[in-house]
Protein backbone atom coordinates (compact mmCIF):
# COMPACT_ATOMS: atom_id res chain seq x y z
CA UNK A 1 118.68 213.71 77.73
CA UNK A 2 118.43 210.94 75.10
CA UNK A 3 120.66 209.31 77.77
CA UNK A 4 118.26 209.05 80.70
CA UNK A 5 115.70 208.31 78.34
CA UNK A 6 116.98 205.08 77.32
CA UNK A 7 117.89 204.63 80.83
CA UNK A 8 114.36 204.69 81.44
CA UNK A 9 113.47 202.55 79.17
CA UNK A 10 115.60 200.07 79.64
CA UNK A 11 114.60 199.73 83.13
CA UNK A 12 110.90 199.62 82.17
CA UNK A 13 111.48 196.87 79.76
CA UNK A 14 113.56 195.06 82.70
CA UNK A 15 110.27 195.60 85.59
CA UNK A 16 108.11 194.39 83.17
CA UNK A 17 109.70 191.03 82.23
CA UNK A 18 110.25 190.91 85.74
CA UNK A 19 106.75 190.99 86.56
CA UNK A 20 105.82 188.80 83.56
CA UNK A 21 108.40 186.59 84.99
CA UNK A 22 106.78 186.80 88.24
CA UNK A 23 102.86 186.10 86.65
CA UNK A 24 103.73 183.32 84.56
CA UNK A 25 105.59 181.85 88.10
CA UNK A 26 102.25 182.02 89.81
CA UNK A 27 100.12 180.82 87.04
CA UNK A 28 102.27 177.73 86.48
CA UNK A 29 102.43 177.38 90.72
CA UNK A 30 98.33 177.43 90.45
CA UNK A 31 97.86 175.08 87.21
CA UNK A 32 100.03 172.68 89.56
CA UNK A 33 97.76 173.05 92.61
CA UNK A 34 94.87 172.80 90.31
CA UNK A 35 96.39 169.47 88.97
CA UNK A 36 97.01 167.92 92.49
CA UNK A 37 93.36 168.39 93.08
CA UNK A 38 92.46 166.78 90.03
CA UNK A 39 94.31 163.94 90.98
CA UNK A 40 93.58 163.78 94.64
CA UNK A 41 89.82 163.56 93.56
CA UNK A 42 90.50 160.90 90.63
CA UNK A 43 92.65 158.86 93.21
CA UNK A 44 89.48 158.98 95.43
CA UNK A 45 86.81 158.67 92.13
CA UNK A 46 89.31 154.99 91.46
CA UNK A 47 89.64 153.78 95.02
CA UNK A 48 87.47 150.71 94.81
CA UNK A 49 89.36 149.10 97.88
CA UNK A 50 86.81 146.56 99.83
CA UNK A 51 87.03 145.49 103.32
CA UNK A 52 87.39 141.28 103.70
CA UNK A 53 84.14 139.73 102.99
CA UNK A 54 82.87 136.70 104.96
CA UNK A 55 81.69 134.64 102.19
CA UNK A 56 84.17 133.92 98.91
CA UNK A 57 82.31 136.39 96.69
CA UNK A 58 84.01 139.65 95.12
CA UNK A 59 82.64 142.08 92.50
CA UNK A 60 84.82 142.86 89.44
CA UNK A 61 86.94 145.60 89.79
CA UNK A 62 87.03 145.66 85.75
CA UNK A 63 83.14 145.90 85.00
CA UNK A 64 81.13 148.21 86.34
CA UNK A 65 77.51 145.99 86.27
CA UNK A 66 78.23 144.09 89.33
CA UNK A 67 79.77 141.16 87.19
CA UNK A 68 81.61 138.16 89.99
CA UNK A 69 85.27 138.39 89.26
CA UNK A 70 84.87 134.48 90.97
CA UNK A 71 85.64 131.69 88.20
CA UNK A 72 86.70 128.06 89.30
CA UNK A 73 83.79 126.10 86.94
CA UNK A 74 86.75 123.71 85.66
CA UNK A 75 87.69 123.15 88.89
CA UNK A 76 84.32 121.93 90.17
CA UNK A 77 84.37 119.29 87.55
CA UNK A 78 87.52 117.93 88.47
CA UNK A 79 86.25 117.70 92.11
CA UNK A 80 82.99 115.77 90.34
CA UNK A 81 84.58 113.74 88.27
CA UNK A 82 87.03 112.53 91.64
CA UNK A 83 84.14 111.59 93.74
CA UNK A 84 82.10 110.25 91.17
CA UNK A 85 84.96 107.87 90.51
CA UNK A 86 85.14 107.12 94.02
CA UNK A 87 81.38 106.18 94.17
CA UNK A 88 82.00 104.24 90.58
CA UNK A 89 84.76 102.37 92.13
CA UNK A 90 83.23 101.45 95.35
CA UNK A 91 80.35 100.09 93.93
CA UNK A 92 80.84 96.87 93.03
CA UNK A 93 80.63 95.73 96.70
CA UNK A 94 77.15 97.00 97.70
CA UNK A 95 74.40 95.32 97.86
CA UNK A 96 73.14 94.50 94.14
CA UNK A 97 76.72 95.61 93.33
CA UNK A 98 77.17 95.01 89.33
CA UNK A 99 81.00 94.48 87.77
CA UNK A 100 82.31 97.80 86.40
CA UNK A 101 84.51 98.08 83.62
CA UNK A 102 88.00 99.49 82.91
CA UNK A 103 86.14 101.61 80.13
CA UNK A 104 83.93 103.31 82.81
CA UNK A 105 86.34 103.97 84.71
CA UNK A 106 88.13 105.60 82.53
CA UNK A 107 85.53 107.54 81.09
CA UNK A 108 85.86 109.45 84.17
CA UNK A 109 89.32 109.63 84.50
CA UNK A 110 90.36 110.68 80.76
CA UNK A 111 86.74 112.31 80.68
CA UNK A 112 85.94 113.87 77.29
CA UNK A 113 82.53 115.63 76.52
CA UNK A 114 81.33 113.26 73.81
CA UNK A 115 80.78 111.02 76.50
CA UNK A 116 77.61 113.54 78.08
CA UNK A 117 78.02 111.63 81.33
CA UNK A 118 75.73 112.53 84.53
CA UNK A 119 77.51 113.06 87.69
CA UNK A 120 76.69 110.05 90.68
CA UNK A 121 77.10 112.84 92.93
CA UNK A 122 73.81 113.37 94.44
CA UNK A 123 72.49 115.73 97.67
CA UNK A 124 69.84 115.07 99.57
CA UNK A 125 68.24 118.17 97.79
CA UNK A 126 68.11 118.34 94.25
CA UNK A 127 71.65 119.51 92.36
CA UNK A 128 71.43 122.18 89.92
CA UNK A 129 73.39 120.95 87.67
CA UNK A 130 73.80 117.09 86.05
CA UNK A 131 75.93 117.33 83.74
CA UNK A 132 79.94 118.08 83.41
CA UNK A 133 79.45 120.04 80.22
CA UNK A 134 76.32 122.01 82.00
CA UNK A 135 79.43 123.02 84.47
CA UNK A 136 82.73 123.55 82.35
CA UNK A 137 83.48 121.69 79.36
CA UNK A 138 87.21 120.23 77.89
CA UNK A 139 87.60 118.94 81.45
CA UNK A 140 89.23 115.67 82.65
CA UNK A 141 91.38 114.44 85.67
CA UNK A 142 94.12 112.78 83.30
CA UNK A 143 95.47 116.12 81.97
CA UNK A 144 96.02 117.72 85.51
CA UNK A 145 97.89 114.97 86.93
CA UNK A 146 101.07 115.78 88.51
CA UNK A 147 103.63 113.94 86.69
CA UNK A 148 106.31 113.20 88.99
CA UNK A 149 107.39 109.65 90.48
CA UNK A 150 105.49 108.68 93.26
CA UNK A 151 108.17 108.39 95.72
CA UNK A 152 108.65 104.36 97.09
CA UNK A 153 106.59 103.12 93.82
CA UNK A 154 109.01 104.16 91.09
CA UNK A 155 106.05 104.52 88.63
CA UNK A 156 103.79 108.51 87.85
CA UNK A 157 100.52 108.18 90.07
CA UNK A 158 98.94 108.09 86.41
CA UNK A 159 100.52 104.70 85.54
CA UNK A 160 99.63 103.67 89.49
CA UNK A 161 95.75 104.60 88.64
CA UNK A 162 95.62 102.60 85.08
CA UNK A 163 96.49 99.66 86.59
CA UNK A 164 94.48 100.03 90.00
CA UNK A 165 91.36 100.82 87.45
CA UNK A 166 92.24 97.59 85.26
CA UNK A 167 92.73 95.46 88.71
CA UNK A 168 89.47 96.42 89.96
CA UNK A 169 87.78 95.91 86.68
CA UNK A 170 89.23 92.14 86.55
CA UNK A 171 88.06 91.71 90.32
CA UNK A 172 84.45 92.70 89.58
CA UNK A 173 84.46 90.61 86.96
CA UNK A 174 83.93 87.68 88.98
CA UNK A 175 80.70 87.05 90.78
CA UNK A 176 81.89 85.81 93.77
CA UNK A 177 83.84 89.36 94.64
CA UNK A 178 80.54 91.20 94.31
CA UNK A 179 78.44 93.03 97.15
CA UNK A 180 81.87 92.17 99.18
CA UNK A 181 84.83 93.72 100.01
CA UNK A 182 86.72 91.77 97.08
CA UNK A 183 85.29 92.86 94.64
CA UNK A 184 87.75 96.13 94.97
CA UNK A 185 90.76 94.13 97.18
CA UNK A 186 93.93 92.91 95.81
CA UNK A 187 95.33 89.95 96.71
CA UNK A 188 97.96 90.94 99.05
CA UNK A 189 95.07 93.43 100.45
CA UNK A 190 95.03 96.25 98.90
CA UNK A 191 92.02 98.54 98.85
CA UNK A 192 92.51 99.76 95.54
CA UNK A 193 89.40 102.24 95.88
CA UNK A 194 90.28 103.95 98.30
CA UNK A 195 94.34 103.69 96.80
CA UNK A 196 92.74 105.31 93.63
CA UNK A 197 90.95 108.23 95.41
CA UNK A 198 93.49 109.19 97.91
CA UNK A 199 96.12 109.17 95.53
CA UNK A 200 94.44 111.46 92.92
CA UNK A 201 93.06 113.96 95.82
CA UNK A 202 96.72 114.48 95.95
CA UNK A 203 97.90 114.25 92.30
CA UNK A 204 95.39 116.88 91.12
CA UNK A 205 93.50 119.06 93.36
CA UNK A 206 96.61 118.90 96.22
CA UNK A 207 99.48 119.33 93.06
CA UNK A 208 97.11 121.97 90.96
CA UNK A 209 96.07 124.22 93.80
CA UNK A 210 99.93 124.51 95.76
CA UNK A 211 102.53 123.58 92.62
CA UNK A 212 101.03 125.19 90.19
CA UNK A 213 98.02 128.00 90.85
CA UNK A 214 99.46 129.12 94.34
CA UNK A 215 103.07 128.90 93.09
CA UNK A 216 102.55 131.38 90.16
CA UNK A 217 101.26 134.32 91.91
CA UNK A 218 104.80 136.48 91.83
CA UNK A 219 104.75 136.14 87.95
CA UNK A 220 100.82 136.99 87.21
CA UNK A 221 99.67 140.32 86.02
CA UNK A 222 97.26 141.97 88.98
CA UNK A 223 96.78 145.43 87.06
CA UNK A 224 94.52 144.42 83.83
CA UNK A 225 91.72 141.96 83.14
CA UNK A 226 92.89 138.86 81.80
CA UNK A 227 91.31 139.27 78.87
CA UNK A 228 89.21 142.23 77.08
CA UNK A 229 86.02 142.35 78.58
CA UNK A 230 86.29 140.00 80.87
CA UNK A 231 85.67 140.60 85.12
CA UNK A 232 89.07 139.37 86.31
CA UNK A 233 93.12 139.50 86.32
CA UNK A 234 95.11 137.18 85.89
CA UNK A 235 96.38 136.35 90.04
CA UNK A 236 92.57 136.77 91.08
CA UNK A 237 91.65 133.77 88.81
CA UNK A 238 94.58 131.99 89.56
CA UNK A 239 93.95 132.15 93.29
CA UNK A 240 90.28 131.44 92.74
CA UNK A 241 91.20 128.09 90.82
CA UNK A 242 93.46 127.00 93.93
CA UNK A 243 90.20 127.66 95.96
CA UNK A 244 88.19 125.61 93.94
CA UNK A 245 90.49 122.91 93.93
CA UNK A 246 90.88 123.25 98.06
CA UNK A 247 87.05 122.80 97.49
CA UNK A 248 84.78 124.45 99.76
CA UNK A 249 81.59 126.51 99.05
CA UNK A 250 81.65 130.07 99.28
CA UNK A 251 80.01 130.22 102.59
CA UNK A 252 82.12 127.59 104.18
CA UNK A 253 82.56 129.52 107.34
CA UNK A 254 78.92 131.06 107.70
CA UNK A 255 76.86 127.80 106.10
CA UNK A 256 76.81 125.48 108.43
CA UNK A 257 76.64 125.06 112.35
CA UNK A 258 79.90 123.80 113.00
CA UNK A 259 82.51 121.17 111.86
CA UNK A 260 80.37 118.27 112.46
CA UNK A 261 77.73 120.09 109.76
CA UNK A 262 80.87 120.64 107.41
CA UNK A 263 81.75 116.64 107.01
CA UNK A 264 78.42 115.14 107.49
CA UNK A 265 76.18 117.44 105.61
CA UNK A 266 78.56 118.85 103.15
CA UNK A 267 76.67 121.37 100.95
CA UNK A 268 73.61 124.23 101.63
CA UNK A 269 71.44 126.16 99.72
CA UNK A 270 72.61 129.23 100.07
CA UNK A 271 70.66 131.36 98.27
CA UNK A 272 67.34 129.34 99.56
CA UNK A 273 66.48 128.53 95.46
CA UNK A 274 65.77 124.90 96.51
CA UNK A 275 69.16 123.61 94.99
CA UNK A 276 72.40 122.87 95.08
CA UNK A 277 74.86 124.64 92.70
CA UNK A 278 78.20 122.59 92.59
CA UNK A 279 80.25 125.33 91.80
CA UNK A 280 79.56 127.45 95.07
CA UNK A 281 77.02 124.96 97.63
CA UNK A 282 79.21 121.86 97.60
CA UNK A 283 82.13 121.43 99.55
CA UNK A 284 84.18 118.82 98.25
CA UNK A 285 87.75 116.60 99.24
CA UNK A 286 90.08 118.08 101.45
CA UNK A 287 87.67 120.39 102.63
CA UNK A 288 85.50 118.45 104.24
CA UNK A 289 88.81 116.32 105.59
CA UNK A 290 89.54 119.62 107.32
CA UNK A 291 86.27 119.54 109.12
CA UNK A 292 86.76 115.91 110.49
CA UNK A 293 90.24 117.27 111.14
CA UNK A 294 88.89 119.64 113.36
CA UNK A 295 86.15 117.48 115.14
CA UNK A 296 89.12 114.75 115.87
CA UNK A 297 91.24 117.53 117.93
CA UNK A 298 91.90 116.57 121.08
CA UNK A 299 93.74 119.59 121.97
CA UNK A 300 90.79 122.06 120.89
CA UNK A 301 93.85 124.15 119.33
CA UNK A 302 92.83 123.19 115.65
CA UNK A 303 90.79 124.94 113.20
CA UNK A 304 92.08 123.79 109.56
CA UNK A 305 88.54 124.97 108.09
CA UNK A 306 88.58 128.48 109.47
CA UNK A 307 92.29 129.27 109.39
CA UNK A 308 92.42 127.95 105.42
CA UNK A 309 89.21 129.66 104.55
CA UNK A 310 89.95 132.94 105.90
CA UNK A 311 93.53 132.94 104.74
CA UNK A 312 91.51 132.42 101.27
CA UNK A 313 89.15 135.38 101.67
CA UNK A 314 92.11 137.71 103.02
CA UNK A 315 94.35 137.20 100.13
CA UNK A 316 91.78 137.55 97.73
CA UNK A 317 91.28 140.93 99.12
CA UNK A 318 94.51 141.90 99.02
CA UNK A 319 94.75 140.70 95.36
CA UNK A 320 91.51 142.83 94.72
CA UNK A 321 92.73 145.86 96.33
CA UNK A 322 96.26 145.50 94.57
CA UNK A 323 98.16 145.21 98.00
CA UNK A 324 102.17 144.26 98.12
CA UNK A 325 102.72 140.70 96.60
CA UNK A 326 104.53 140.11 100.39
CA UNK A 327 100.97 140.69 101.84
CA UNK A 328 99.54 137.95 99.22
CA UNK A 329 101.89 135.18 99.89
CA UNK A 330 101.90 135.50 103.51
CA UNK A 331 98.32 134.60 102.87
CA UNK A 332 99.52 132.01 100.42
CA UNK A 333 101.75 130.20 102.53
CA UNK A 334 99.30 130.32 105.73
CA UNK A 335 97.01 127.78 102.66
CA UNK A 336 99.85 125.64 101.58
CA UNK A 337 101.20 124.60 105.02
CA UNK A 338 97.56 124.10 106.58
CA UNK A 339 96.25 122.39 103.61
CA UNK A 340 99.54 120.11 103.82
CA UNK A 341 99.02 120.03 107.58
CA UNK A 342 94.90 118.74 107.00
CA UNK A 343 96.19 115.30 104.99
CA UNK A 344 98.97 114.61 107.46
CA UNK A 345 96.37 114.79 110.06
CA UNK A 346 94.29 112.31 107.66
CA UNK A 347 97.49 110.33 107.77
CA UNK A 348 97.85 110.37 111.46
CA UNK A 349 94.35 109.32 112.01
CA UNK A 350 94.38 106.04 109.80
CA UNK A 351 97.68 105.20 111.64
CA UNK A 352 96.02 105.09 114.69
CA UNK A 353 93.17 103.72 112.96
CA UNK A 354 95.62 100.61 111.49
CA UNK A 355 97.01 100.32 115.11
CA UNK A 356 93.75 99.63 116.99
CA UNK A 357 92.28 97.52 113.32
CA UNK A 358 95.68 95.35 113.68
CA UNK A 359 94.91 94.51 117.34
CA UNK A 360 91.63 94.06 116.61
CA UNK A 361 92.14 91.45 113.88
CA UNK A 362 94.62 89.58 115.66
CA UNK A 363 92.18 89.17 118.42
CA UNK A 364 89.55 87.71 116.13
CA UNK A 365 91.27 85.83 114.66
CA UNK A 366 95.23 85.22 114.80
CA UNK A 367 95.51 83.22 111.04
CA UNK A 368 93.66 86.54 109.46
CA UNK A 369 94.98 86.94 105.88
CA UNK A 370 94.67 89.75 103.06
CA UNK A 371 91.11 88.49 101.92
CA UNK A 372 89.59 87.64 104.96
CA UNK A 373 86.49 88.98 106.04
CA UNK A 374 87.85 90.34 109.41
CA UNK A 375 90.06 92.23 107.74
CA UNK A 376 88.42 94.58 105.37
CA UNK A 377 88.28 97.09 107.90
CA UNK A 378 92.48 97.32 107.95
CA UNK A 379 92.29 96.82 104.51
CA UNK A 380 90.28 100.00 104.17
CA UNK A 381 91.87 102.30 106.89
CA UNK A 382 95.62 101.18 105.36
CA UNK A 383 94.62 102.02 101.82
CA UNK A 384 93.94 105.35 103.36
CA UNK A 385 97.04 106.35 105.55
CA UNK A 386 99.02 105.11 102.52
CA UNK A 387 96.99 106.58 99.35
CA UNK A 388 97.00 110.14 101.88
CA UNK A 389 101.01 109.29 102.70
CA UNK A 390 101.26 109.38 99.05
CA UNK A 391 99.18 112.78 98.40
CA UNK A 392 101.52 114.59 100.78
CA UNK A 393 104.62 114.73 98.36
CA UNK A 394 102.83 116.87 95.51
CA UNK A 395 103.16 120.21 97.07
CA UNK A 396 106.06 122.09 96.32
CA UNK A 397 106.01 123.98 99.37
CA UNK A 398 105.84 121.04 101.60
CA UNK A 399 106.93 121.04 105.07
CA UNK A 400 108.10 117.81 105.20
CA UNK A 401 111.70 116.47 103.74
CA UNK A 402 111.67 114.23 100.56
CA UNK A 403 114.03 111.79 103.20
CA UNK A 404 111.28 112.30 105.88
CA UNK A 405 108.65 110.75 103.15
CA UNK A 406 110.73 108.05 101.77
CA UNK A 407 111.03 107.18 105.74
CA UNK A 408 106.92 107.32 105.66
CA UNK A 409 107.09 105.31 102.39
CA UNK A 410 109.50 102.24 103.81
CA UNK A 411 108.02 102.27 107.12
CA UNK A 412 104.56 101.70 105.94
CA UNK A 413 105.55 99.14 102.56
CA UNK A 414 103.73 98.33 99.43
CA UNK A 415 100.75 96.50 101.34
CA UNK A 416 99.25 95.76 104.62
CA UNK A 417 100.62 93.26 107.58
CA UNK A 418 98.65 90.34 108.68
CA UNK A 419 98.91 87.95 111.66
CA UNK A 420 99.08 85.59 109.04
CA UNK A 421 102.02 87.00 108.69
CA UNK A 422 103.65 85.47 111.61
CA UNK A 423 103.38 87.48 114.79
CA UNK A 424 106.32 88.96 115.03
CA UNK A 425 106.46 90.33 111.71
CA UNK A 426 103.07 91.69 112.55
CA UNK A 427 104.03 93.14 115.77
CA UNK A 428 107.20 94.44 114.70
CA UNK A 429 104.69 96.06 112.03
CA UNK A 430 101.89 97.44 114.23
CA UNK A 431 105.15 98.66 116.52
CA UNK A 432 106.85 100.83 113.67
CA UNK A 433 103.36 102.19 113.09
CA UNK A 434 103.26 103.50 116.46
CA UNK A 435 106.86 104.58 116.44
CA UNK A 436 108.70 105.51 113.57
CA UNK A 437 105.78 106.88 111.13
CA UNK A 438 103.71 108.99 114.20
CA UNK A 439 107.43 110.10 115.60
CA UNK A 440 108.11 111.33 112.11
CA UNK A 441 105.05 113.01 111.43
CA UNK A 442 104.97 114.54 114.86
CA UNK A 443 108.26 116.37 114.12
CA UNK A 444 107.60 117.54 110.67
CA UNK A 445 104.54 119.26 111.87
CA UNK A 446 104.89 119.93 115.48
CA UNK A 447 101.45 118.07 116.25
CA UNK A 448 100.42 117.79 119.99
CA UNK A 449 100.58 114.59 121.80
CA UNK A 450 97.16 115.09 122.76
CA UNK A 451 96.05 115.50 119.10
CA UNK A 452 98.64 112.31 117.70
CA UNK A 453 96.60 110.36 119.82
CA UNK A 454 93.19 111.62 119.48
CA UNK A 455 93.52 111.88 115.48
């Protein structure tokens, strides 16, 4: 009896850990349904994915009170402080032109905020800002300047600047250079404004944008703001600086009629406040090449400002929306090789522009030197093709072959070829022109024939 009692027993003791067992099974099987849904409905609570905007403007994904996650201020400065030296530089030769001095100059170039200069750069309607330090302060062209040798000069494009800046200054100096073309022209013809400007468009915003913002993105932290508080990460305000220093406002594709409103007209209010903000109304360098890049296609198969601007607006998205880093630089290198593409274009378009100047000239007049008036116009167009020439070699990702440059570089020489020249050496000029430098061009960017002419 005692027996079949414990027998009992024991087999209650067994069913009931059994079903215990068999509770604590389902409980733990519904705790981890209930913790799915929980995190099916945070996953959709955190989903702040957004669609690709139109305009470059995105919300922070960090703040919640609508803060722009958009930040390029130091870039705009830059992008002032190059044209502003542009209009500095070229103003010695207009009329009531005045000498300018290496000191201004440099002001500009090594700018420091002490100085509490006012930007030259003015639109037809009022600018909202005057002032660098109203924009971004601690900025200056000087300390952005790619530092490599600038291949067929042996010297940094920052030594190549100094002494354009001091040759200029010496030139204005005298009297008899001012409100003409010599008051800027070197004696074996160089146009060292437009030698100055080309050069630095690719030295800084070309160098900063692909080397160095654009070439970082695999290394930058996408999941936190940069800093505490603040409305961005780390890639988004890396790629935003590389579209400030491509330079376009934020409505590039939706502002303005066409390309012809782009390059000619080359800001618009916007937001209709009766002003012009720099920093998002103002499109500025290669931008606004890429519009006359466009306009110049013969083939009608070009569209530098759309296919760099959208490339711009996609990859920010995908930054935003934390998409695969093989999205992003597909979207990265679609920028780098167009952006590279739009000054080669530039290049191929004063080539042509040298070609029909040299025939010109030598029509006019067949003893035409370096500082004759006839020739201000070659002057001009070769400082150009070769200051451009020289902007294409500081992009990391370049298409084109160091070799293929150094080609460029030889081809084209140190300064301009006159029929005072002797005629051969000026044909045999205007005839590697035509050949060797558009031939090389053509096949490191695949340019149509129709477009290699009508550049």
């Amino acid at each position: 009896m005692k027996i079949n009692q414990l027998s009992y027993i024991t087999k209650f003791i067994i069913l009931s850990l059994v079903i215990f067992a068999c509770e604590e099974e389902k409980n733990e099987e519904a705790a981890v349904v209930v913790e799915e849904e929980e995190e099916v409905i945070e996953e959709e609570e955190e989903d702040n994915s957004i669609s690709t905007p139109t305009s470059y403007v995105f919300s922070s994904r960090f703040l919640d009170d609508g803060s722009s996650s958009v930040s390029y201020s130091g870039q705009t400065v830059r992008n002032l402080l190059l044209n502003d030296l542009k209009i500095l530089t070229d103003s010695p030769s207009k009329s009531g032109g005045t000498a300018v001095t290496e000191e201004s100059m440099l002001q500009l170039y090594d700018y420091d905020d002490s100085y509490d200069l006012t930007t030259r750069t003015s639109p037809d309607t009022p600018a909202l800002e005057s002032k660098y330090s109203s924009i971004s302060t601690g900025k200056n062209l000087i300390g952005k300047m790619d530092s490599d040798v600038v291949i067929g000069y042996d010297k940094t494009a920052d030594e190549l600047v100094k002494e354009w800046i001091a040759e200029i200054a010496s030139l204005s100096s005298n009297s008899d250079n001012l409100e003409t073309h010599l008051a800027y022209t070197s004696a074996e013809g160089l146009n060292l404004s437009q030698m100055i400007n080309k050069t630095l468009l690719g030295a800084v915003p070309y160098s900063q944008g692909t080397s160095n913002y654009l070439a970082s993105l695999e290394d930058d932290g996408n999941a936190e703001a940069k800093s505490d508080g603040g409305s961005y990460s780390e890639m988004e305000h890396h790629w935003d600086e590389a579209f400030g220093y491509f330079g376009a406002a934020r409505d590039y594709n939706t502002g303005y009629s066409d390309d012809n409103d782009r390059k000619s007209g080359p800001y618009f209010d916007s937001n209709g406040d009766g002003a012009i903000d720099f920093k998002s109304e103002y499109n500025f360098g290669i931008s606004v090449n890429a519009a006359k890049r466009d306009v110049g296609a013969a083939d009608g198969q070009v569209d530098f400002t759309k296919v760099i601007f959208d490339a711009f607006l996609e990859g920010r998205t995908l930054i935003h929306n934390q998409a695969a880093i093989s999205d992003i630089l597909t979207q990265r290198d679609i920028i780098v090789n167009n952006w590279e593409k739009v000054i080669a274009a530039t290049v191929v378009h004063y080539v042509n522009d040298c070609i029909a100047d040299m025939t010109a000239l030598y029509e006019s007049d067949s003893d035409a030197g370096p500082l004759s008036e006839g020739a201000a116009t070659l002057n001009k167009h070769w400082g150009e093709m070769r200051g451009f020439t020289i902007a294409l070699q500081f992009n990391d990702f370049k298409l084109i072959s160091d070799a293929d440059l150094k080609l460029l570089s030889d081809t084209m020489g140190l300064k301009p070829v006159y029929p005072a020249d002797g005629q051969s050496t000026f044909d045999d000029y205007k005839s590697a022109l035509s050949t060797t430098v558009k031939n090389t061009l053509q096949s490191a960017y695949d340019f149509s024939d129709e477009n290699m002419a009508g550049w």
